[in-house]
Protein backbone atom coordinates (compact mmCIF):
# COMPACT_ATOMS: atom_id res chain seq x y z
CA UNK A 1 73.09 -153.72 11.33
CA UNK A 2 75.22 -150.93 10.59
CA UNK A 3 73.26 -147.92 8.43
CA UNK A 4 75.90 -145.07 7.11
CA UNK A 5 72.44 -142.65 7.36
CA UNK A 6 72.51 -143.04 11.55
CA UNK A 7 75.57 -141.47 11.61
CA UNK A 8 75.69 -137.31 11.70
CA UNK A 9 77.03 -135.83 9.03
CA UNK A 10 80.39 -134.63 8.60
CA UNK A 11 81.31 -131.57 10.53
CA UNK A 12 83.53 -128.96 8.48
CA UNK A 13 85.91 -126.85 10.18
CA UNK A 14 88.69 -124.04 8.70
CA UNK A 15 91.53 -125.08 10.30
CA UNK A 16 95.03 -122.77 9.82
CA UNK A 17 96.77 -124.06 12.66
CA UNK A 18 98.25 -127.85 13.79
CA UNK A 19 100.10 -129.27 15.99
CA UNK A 20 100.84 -132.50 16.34
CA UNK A 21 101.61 -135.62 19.56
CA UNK A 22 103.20 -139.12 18.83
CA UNK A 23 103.09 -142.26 21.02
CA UNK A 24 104.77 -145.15 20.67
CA UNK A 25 101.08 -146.81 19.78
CA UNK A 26 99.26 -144.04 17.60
CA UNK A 27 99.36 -140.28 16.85
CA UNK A 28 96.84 -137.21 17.39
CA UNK A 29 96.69 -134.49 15.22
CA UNK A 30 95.38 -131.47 16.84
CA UNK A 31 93.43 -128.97 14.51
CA UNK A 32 92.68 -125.28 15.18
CA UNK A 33 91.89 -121.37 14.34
CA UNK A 34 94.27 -118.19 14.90
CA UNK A 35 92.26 -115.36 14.07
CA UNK A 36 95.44 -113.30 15.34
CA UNK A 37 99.69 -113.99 14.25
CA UNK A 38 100.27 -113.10 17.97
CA UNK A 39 97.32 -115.06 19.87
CA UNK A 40 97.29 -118.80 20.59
CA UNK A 41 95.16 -121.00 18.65
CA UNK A 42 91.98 -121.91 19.58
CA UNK A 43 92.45 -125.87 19.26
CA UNK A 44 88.61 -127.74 18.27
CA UNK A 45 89.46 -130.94 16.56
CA UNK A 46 91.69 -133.95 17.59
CA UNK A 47 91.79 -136.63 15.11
CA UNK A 48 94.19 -139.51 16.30
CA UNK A 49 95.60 -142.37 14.23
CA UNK A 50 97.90 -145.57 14.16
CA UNK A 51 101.58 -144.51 12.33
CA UNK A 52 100.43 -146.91 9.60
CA UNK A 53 97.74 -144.90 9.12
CA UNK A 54 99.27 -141.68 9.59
CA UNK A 55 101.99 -142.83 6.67
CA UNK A 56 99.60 -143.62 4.00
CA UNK A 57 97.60 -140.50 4.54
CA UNK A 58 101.09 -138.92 3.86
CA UNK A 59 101.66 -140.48 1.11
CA UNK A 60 97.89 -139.36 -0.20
CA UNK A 61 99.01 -135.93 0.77
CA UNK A 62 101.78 -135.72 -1.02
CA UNK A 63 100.44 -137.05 -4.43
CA UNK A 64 97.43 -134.50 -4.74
CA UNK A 65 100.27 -131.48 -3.24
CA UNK A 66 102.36 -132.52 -6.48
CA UNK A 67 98.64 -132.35 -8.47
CA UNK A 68 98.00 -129.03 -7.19
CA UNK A 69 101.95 -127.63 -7.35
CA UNK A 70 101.74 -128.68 -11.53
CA UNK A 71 98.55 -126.36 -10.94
CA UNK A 72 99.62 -123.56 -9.02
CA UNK A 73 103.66 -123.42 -8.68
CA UNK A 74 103.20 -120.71 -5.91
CA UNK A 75 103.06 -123.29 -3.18
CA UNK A 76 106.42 -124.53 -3.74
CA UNK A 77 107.89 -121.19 -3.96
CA UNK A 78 106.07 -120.78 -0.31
CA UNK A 79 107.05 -124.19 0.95
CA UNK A 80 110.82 -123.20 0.15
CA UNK A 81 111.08 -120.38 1.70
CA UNK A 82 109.55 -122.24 4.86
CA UNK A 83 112.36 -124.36 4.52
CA UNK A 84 114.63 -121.94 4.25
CA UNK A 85 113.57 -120.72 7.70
CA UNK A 86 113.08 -123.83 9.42
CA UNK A 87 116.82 -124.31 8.16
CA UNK A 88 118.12 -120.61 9.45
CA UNK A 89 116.31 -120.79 12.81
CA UNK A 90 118.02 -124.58 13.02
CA UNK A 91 121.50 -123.28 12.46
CA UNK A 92 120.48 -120.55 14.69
CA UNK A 93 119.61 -122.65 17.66
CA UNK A 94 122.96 -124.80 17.35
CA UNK A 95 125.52 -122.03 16.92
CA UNK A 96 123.90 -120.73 20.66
């Protein structure tokens, strides 16, 4: 049968960079390292997944990101202003 002690153990990684690939059947999530603002990440870890799976682990996400913002209201104030940004580089790219 199956034994969970065959299987290697988990291997931890630091990831601060993602990017990310849908298909109409599933979708890979691409993790990686920028030791450098100006160099391109150095890409390790693909972890793909059905949408259905993809959605619920949002969901997860975003319950334990409201946990931690009660916690530590700094991430919101850091998630705004990378809205903010998103928003000005959007409005950016249609006025050219």
């Amino acid at each position: 049968g199956f034994d969970l002690n065959d299987i290697d153990p988990i291997q931890h990684i630091h990831a601060n960079a993602m990017q990310a690939h849908g298909g109409p059947y599933d979708l890979a999530l691409d993790f990686g390292y920028r030791a450098d603002q100006n160099a391109d990440p150095d890409y390790r870890v693909r972890v793909s997944m059905s949408w259905e799976h993809a959605a619920s682990i949002v969901s997860i996400l975003q319950r334990l990101i409201e946990e931690y913002e009660r916690q530590v209201p700094s991430i919101s104030a850091i998630r705004d202003k990378m809205a903010e940004a998103q928003e000005a580089a959007a409005a950016q790219e249609e006025s050219s």
